[in-house]
Protein backbone atom coordinates (compact mmCIF):
# COMPACT_ATOMS: atom_id res chain seq x y z
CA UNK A 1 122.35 -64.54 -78.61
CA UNK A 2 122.91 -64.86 -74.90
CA UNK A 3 126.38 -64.04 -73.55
CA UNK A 4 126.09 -66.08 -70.42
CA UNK A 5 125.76 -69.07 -72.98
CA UNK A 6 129.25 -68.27 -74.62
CA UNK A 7 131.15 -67.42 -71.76
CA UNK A 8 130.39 -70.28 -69.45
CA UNK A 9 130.94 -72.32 -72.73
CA UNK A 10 134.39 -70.94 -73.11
CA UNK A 11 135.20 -71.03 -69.67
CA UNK A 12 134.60 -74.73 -70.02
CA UNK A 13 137.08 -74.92 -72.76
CA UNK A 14 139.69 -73.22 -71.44
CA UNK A 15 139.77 -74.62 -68.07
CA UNK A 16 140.13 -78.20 -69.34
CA UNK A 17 142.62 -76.63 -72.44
CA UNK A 18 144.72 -75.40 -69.57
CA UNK A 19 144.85 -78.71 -67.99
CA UNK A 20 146.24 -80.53 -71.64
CA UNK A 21 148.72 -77.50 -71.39
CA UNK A 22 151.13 -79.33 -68.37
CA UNK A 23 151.37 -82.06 -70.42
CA UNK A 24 154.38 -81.22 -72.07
CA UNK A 25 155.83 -81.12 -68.46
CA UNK A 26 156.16 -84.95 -69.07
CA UNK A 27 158.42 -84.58 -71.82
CA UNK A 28 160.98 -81.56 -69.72
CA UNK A 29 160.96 -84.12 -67.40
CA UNK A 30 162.42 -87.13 -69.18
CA UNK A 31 164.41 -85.14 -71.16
CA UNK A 32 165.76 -83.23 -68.15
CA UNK A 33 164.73 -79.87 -69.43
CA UNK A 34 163.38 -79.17 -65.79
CA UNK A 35 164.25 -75.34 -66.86
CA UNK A 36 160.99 -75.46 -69.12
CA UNK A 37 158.81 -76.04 -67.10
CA UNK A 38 157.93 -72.74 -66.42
CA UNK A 39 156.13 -71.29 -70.03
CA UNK A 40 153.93 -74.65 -69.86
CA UNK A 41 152.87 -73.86 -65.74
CA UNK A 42 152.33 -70.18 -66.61
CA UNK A 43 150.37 -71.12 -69.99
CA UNK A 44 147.99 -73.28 -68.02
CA UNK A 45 147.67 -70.98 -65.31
CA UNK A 46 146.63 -68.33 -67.04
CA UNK A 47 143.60 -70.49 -69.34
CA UNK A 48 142.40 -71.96 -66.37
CA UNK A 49 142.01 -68.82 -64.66
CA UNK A 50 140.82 -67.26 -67.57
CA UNK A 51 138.39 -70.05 -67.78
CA UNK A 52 137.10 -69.61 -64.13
CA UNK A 53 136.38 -66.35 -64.97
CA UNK A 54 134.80 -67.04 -67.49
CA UNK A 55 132.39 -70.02 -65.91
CA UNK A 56 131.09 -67.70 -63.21
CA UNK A 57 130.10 -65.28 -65.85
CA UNK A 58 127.90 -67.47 -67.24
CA UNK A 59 126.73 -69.62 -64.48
CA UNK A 60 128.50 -72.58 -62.88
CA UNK A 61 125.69 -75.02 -63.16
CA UNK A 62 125.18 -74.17 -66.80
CA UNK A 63 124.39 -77.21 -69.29
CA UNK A 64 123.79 -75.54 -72.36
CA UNK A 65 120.75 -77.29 -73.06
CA UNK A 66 119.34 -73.93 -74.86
CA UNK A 67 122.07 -73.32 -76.93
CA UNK A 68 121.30 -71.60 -80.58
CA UNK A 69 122.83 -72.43 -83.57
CA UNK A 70 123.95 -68.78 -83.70
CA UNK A 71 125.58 -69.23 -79.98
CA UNK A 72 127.49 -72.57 -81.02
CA UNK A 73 128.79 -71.15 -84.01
CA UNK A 74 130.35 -68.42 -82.05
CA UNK A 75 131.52 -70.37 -79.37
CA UNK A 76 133.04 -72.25 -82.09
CA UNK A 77 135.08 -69.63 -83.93
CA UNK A 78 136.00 -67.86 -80.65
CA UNK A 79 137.57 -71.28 -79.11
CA UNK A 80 139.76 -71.89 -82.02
CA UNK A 81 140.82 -67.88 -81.23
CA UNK A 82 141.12 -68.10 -77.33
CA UNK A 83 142.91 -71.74 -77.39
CA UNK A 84 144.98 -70.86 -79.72
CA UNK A 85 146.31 -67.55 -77.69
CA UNK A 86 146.13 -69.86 -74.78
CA UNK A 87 148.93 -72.36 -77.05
CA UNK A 88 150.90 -69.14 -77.96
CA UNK A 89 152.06 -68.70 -74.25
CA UNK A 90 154.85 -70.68 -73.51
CA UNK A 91 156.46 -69.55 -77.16
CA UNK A 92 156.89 -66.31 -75.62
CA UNK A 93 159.27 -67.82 -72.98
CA UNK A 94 160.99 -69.02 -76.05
CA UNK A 95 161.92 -65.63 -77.72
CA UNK A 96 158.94 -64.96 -79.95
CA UNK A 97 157.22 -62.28 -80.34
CA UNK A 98 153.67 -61.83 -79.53
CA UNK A 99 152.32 -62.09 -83.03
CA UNK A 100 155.17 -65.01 -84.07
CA UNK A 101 154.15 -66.94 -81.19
CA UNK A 102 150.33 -66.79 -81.98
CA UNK A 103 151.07 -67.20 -85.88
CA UNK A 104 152.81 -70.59 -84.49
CA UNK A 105 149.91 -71.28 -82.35
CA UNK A 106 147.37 -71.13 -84.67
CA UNK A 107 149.29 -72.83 -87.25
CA UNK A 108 149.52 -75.79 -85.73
CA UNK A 109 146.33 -75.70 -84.07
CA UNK A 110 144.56 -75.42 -86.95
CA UNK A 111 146.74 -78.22 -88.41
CA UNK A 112 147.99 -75.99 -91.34
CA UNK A 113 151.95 -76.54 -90.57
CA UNK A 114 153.17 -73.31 -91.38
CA UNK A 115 156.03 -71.72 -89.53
CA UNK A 116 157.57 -68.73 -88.81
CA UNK A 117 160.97 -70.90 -87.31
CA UNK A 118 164.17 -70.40 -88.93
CA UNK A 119 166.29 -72.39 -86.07
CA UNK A 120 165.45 -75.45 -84.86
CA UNK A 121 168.36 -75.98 -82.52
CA UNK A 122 167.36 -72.91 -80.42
CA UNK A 123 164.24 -74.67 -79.29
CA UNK A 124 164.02 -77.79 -76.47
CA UNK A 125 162.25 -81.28 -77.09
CA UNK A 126 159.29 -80.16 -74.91
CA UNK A 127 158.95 -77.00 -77.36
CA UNK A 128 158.69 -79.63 -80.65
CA UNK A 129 156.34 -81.86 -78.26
CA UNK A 130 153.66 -78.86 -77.39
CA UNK A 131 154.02 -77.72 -81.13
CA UNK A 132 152.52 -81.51 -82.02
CA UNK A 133 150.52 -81.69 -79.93
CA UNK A 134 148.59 -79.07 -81.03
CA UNK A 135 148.25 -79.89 -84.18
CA UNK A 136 147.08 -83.36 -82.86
CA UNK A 137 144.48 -81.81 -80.44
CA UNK A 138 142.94 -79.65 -83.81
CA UNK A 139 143.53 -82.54 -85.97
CA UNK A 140 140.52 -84.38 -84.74
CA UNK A 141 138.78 -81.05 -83.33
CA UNK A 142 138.73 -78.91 -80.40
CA UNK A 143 135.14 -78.89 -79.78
CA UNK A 144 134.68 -82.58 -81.33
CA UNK A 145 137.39 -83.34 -78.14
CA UNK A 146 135.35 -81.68 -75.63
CA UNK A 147 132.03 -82.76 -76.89
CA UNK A 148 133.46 -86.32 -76.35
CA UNK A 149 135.08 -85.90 -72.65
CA UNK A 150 133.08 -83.20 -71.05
CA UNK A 151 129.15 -83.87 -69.90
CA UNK A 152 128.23 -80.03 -70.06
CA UNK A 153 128.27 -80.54 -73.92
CA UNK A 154 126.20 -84.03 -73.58
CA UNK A 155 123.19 -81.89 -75.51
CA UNK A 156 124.68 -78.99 -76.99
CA UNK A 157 127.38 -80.55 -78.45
CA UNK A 158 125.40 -81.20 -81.86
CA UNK A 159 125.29 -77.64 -82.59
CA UNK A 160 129.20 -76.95 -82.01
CA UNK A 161 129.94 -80.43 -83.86
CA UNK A 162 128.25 -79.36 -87.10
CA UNK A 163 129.56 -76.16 -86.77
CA UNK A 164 133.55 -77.06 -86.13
CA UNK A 165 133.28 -79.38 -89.29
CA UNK A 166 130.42 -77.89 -91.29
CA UNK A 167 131.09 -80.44 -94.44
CA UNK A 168 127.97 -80.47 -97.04
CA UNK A 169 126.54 -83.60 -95.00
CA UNK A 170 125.98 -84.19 -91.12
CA UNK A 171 127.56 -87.31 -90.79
CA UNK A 172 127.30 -89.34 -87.78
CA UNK A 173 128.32 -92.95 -86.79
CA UNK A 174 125.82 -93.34 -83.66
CA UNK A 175 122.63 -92.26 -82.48
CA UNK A 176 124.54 -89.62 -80.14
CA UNK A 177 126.80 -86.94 -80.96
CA UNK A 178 128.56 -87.49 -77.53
CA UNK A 179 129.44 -91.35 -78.52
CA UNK A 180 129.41 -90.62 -82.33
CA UNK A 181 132.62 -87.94 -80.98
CA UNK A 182 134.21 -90.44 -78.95
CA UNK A 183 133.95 -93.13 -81.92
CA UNK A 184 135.52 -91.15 -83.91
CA UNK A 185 138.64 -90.06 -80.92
CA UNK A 186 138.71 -93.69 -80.62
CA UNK A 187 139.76 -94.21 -84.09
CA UNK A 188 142.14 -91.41 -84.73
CA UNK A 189 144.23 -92.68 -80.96
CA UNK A 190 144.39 -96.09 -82.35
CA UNK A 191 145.69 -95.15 -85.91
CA UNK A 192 148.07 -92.72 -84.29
CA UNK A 193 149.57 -95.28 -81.66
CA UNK A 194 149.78 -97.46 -84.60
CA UNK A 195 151.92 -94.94 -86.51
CA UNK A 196 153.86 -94.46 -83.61
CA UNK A 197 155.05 -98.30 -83.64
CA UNK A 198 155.52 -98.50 -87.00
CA UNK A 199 158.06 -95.30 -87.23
CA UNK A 200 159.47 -96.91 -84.03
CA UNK A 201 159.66 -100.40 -86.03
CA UNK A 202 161.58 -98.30 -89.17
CA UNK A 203 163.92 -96.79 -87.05
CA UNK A 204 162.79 -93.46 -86.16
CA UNK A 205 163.93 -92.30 -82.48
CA UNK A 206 160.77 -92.68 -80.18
CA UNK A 207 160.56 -88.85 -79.52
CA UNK A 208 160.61 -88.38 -83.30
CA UNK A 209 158.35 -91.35 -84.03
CA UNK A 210 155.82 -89.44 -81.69
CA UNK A 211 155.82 -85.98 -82.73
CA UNK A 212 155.84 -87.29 -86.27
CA UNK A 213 152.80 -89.05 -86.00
CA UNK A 214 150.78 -86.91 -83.84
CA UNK A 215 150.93 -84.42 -86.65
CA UNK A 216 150.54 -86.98 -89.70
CA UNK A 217 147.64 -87.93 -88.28
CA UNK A 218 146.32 -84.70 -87.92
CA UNK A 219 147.13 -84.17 -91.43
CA UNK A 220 149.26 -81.24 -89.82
CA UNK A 221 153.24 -81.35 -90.99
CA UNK A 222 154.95 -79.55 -87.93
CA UNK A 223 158.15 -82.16 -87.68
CA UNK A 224 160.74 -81.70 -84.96
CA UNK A 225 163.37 -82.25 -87.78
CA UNK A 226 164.09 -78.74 -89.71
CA UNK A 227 164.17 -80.59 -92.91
CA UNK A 228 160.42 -82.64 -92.28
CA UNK A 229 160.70 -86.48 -93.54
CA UNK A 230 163.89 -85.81 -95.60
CA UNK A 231 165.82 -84.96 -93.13
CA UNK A 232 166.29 -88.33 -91.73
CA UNK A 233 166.97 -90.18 -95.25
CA UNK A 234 164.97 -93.27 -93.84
CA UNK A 235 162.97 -94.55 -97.06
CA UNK A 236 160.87 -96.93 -94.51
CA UNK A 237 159.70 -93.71 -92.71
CA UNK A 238 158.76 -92.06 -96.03
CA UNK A 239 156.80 -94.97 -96.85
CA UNK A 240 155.04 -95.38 -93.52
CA UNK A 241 153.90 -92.05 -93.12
CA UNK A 242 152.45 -91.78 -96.72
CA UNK A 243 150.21 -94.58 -95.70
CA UNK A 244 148.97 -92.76 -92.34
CA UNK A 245 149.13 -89.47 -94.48
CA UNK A 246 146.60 -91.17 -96.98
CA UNK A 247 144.26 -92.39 -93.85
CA UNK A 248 144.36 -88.76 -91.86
CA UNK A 249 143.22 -87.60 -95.14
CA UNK A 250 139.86 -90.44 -95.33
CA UNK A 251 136.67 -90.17 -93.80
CA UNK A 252 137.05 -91.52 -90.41
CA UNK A 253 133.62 -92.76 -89.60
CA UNK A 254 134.34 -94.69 -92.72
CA UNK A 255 137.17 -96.09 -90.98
CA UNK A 256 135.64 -96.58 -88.26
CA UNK A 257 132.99 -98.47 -89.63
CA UNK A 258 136.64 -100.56 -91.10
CA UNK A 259 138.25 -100.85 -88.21
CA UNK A 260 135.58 -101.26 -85.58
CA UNK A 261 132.52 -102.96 -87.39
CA UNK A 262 134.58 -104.76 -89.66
CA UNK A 263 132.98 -102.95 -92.74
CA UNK A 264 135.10 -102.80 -95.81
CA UNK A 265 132.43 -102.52 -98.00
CA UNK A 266 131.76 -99.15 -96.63
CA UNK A 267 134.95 -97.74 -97.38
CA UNK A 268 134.92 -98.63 -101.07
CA UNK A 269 131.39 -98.35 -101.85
CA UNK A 270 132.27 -94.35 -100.75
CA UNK A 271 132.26 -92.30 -104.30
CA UNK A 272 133.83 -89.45 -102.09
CA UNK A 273 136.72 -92.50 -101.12
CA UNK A 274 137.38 -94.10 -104.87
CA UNK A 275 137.44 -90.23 -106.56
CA UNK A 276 140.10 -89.13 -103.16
CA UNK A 277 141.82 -92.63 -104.45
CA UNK A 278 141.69 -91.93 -107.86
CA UNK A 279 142.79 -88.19 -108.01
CA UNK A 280 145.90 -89.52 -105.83
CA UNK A 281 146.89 -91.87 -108.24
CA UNK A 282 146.33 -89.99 -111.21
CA UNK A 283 148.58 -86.87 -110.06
CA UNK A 284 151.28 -89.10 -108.77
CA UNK A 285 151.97 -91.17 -111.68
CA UNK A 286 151.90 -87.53 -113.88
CA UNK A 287 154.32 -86.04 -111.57
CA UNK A 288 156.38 -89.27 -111.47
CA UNK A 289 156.66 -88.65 -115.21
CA UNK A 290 157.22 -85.02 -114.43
CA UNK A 291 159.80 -85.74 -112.15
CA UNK A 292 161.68 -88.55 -114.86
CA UNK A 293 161.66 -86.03 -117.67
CA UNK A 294 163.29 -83.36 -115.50
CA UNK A 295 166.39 -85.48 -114.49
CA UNK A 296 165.35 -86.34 -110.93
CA UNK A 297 168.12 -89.35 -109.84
CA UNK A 298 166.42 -92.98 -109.81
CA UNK A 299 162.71 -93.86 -110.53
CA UNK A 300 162.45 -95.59 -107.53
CA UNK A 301 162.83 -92.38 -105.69
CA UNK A 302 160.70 -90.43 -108.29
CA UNK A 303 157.78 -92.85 -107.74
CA UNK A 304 158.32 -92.50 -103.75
CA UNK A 305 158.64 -88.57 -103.81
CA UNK A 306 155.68 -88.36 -106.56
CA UNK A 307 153.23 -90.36 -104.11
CA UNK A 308 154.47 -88.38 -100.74
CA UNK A 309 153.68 -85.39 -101.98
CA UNK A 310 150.84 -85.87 -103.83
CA UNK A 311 149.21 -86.89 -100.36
CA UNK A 312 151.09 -84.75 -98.34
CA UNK A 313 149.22 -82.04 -100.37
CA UNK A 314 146.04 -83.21 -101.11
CA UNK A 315 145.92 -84.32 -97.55
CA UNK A 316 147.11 -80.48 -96.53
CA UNK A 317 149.63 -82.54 -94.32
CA UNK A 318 152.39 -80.71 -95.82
CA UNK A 319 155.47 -82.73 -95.12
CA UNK A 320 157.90 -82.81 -97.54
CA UNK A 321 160.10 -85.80 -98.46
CA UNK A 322 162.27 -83.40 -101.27
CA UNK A 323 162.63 -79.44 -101.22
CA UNK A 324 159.70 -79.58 -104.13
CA UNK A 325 160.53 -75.81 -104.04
CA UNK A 326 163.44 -77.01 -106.15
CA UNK A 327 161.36 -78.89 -108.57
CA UNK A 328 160.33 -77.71 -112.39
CA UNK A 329 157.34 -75.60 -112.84
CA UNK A 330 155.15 -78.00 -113.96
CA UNK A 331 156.05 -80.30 -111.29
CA UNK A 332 155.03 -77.55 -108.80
CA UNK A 333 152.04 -77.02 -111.05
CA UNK A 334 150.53 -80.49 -110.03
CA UNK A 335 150.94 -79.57 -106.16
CA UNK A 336 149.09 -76.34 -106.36
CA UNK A 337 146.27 -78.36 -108.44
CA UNK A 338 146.30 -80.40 -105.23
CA UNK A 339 145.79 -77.49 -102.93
CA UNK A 340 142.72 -76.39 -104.21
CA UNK A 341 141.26 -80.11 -103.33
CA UNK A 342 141.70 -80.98 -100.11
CA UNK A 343 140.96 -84.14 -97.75
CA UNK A 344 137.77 -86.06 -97.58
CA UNK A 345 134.93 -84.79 -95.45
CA UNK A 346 135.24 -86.06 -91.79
CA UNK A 347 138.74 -86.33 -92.21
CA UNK A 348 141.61 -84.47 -90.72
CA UNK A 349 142.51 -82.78 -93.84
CA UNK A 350 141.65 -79.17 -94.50
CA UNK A 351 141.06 -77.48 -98.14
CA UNK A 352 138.01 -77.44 -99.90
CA UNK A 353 137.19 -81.17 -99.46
CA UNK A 354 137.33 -83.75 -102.16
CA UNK A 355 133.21 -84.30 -101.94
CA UNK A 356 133.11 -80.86 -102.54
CA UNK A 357 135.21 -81.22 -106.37
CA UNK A 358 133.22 -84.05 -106.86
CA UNK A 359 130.00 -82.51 -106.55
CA UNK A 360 131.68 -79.98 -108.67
CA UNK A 361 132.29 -81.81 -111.56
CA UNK A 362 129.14 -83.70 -111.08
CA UNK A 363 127.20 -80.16 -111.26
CA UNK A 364 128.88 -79.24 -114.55
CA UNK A 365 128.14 -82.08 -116.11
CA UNK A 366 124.66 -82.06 -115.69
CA UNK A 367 124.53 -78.26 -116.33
CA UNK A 368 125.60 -79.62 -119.72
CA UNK A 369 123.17 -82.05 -120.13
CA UNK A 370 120.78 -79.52 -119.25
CA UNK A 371 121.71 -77.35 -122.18
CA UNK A 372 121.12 -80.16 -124.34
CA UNK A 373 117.79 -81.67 -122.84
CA UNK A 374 116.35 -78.77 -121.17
CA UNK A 375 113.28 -80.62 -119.99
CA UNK A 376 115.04 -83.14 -118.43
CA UNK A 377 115.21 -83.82 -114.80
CA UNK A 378 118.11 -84.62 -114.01
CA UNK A 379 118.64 -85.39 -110.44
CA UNK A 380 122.32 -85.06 -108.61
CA UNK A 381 123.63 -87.78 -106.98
CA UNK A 382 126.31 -89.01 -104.96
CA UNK A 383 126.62 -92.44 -103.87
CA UNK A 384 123.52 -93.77 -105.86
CA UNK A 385 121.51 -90.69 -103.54
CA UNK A 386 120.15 -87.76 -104.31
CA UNK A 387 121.42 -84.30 -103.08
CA UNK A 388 119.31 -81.54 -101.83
CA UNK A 389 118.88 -78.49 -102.80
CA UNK A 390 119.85 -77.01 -99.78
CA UNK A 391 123.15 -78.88 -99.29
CA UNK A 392 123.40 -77.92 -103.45
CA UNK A 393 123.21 -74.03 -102.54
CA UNK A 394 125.78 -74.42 -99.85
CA UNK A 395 128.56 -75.98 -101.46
CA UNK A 396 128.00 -73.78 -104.50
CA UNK A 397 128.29 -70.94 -101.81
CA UNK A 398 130.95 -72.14 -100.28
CA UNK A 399 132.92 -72.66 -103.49
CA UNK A 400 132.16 -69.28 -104.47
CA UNK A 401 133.01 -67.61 -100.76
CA UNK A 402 136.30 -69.92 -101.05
CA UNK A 403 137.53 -68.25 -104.40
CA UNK A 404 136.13 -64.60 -103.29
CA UNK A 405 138.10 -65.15 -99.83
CA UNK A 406 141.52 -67.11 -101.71
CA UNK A 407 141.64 -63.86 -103.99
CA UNK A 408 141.02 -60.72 -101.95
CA UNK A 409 143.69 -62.82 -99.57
CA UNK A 410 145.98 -63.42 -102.30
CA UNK A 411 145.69 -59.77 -104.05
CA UNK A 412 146.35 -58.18 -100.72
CA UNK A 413 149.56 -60.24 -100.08
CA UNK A 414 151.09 -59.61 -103.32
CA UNK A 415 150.90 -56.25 -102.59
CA UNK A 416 152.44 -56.22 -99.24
CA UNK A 417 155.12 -58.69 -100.22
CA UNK A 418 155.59 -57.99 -103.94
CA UNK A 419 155.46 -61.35 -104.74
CA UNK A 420 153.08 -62.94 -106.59
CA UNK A 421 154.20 -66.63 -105.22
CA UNK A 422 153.84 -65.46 -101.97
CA UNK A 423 150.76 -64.01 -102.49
CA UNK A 424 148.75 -66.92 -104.61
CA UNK A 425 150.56 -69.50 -102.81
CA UNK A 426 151.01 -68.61 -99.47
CA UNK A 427 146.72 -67.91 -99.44
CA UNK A 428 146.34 -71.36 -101.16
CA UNK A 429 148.56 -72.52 -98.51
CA UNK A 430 146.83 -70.71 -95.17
CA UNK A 431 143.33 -71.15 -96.10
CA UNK A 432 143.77 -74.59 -97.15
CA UNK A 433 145.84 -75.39 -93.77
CA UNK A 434 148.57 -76.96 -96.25
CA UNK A 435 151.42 -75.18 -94.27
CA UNK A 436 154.57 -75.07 -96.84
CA UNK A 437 154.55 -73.29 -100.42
CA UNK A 438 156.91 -72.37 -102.89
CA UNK A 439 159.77 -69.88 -102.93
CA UNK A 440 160.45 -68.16 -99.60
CA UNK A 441 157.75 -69.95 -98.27
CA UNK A 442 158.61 -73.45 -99.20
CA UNK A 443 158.92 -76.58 -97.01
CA UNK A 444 162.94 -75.31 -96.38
CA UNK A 445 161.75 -71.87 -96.16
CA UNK A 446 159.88 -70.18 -93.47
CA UNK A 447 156.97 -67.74 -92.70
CA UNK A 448 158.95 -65.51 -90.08
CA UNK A 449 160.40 -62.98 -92.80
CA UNK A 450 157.04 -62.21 -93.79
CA UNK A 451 155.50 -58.45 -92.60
CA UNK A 452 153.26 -58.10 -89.78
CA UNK A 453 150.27 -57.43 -91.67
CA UNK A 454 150.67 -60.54 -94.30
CA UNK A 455 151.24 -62.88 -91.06
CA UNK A 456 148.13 -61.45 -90.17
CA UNK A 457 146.25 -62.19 -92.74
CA UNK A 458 146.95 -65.66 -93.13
CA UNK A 459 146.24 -65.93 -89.30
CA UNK A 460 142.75 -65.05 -89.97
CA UNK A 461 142.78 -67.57 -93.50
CA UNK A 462 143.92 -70.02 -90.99
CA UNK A 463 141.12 -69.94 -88.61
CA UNK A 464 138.51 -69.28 -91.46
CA UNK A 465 139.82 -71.88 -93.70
CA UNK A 466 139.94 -74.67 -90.61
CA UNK A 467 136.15 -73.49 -89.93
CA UNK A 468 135.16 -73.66 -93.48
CA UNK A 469 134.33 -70.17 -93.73
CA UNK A 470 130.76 -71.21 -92.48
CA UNK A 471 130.50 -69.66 -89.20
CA UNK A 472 132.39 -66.82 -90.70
CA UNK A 473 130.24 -65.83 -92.95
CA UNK A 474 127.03 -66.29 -90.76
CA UNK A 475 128.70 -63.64 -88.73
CA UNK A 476 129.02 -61.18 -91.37
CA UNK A 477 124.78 -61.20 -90.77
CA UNK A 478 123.71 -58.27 -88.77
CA UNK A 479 120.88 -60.82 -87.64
CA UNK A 480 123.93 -63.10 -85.97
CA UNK A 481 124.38 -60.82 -83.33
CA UNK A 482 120.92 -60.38 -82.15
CA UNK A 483 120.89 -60.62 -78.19
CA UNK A 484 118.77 -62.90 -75.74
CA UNK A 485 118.04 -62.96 -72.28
């Protein structure tokens, strides 16, 4: 491992991260909130300097050409860590704490939504704005954002691609990872501009209409209304953002194969796509029927609220269009099925992945045909292909890591807290980057009366569960750290 490589890397990173931080300036401005300007100047004085430092470390001229798979899986983990304390900044000029404010950060930089806010009026516009944005910037990726606007990453960036989004397959949709990660930027703008005109279109206030959909797109859920969706009792926005909900949570080189090559054939050919469909479906017309049973006014509503949430779940977007904290038990049973699945690989969404489940199911089934024919070969495939054994192991080791990380997490909590919602749900929640639970923790509730040490932990399920545990585990190797010259 060579330190020079990681610095200068990081430097990189947080010189142009300090740059995107005096963008909510914009927003003081037109909203004539000149007197916070301040936190955002400060913030992005203090990365960029940071990331000067940083650059002459490890060499100004630096192009990473050499960079190890070890180094970019560092540089990696420690840019979600550094931007993310970067982000934190200006929330201390708010009245947060140190550890509230990088809770918040990381929250919505990893897209999971969670927050430790109890009062939204204490906050300005350009406070809701940088909390969106955020989530918008880690929707798509950090390093997948840098790999796509920066030239020092024209070579390297394959190794810190793969390892921001290590899904079971390398997908790309062009020969280079540079244009495959502007392709895919290119897609996630459009749809989000889109979303922005359509909220516009159903009434939402422009400010609203953009927050909203720079975090539905990133499949995030930090609204600038305390109350998410519901709060503005506009059955047009409910409807528009499940449909952007149900895209952040799709594949988007299959989109952009849609959208750009005109490919629909692509999309529904996917097995990953029709099982991601199908699952959807299936859990929203049970907890529609749920929802009937238990008294819930109008089926018109019930059929709305069962599909919004079902995606807002399973997409770990985590808006809420009803306080589902409210809802029955089984009712709330159905959305914690949907935590444990996740979006689609190369989507926005965070959990364990739908591809992943599939492969799951598609495992156990031949396990059992196995028992039956035991000198059968029986091949695994997904989408008429057959997949490797080594891309076999790692899913089945990242399932297992998953469940072994979800329940030390989720024991340790329940102690803390003494609650065993807070403890299974609240890990489901973190590590999944869903955001809202049940309980306390719920999409009224909030994360701020939680202890130190339980905010904590779910910081670190945060970060692990946005990386996919991958280059967390690699660096539980004493081999990882191995030094270079």
């Amino acid at each position: 491992m060579k330190l020079s490589n990681i610095a200068g890397a990081l430097g990189i990173i947080l010189t142009a991260f300090g740059i995107i931080l005096l963008t909510p300036i914009i927003v003081a401005l037109l909203a004539h909130e000149q007197q916070f300007i301040m936190p955002f100047v400060v913030a992005s004085g203090c990365s960029v300097a940071l990331g000067l430092m940083f650059q002459k470390y490890g060499g100004w001229s630096r192009n990473f050409d050499d960079l190890r798979r070890t180094e970019g899986l560092l540089i990696v983990t420690l840019a979600w860590v550094v931007t993310a304390a970067a982000g934190a900044v200006p929330y201390l000029f708010f009245g947060l704490n140190p550890l509230d404010a990088y809770f918040e950060s990381v929250s919505g930089i990893t897209t999971t939504g969670a927050t430790i806010l109890i009062d939204f009026s204490l906050y300005p516009k350009c406070f809701f704005f940088w909390r969106s944005l955020t989530q918008w910037l880690g929707g798509m990726g950090i390093i997948v954002l840098f790999v796509a606007i920066l030239p020092q990453f024209a070579v390297a960036g394959r190794q810190m691609f793969f390892a921001e989004a290590p899904g079971p397959t390398e997908e790309k949709v062009t020969p280079r990872i540079t244009q495959t990660a502007k392709a895919l930027w290119l897609v996630y703008f459009l749809l989000t501009v889109l979303e922005i005109i359509c909220l516009r279109l159903s009434g939402l206030p422009f400010f609203d209409a953009v927050c909203n959909s720079l975090t539905t797109m990133a499949a995030g859920g930090f609204s600038p209304h305390p109350q998410s969706i519901m709060g503005y009792g506009n059955s047009a926005v409910v409807w528009v953002v499940t449909g952007f909900m149900f895209l952040a949570g799709s594949n988007f080189a299959l989109q952009y194969r849609l959208l750009i090559h005109f490919s629909p054939k692509s999309l529904l050919r996917n097995e990953e796509f029709r099982f991601y469909a199908g699952i959807i479906l299936t859990a929203a017309i049970l907890l529609c029927i749920v929802l009937v049973n238990s008294g819930n006014p109008g089926l018109a509503d019930s059929i709305r609220d069962s599909l919004f949430q079902i995606i807002s779940i399973i997409t770990t977007a985590g808006f809420s269009s009803a306080d589902f904290a409210l809802w029955s038990v089984a009712a709330q049973t159905i959305l914690f099925t949907m935590m444990l699945v996740g979006g689609c690989a190369g989507s926005a969404g965070g959990g364990v992945k739908v591809i992943r489940v599939l492969f799951g199911f598609k495992y156990l089934r031949r396990e059992i045909s196995q028992i039956i024919h035991p000198q059968a070969v029986l091949p695994l495939k997904i989408d008429h292909k057959s997949v490797p054994n080594d891309v076999q192991r790692q899913i089945l080791g990242f399932l297992l890591f998953y469940l072994v990380l979800a329940t030390i997490s989720g024991l340790m909590v329940t102690i803390i807290e003494g609650d065993g919602t807070v403890g299974l749900v609240g890990t489901a929640a973190t590590i999944g980057n869903i955001g809202p639970g049940f309980g306390s923790i719920g999409p009224m509730g909030s994360f701020g009366t939680l202890s130190p040490l339980t905010k904590i932990i779910f910081i670190i399920n945060m970060i692990v569960g946005r990386l996919e545990l991958i280059p967390f585990l690699a660096m539980l190797h004493p081999d990882f750290w191995v030094r270079r010259k």
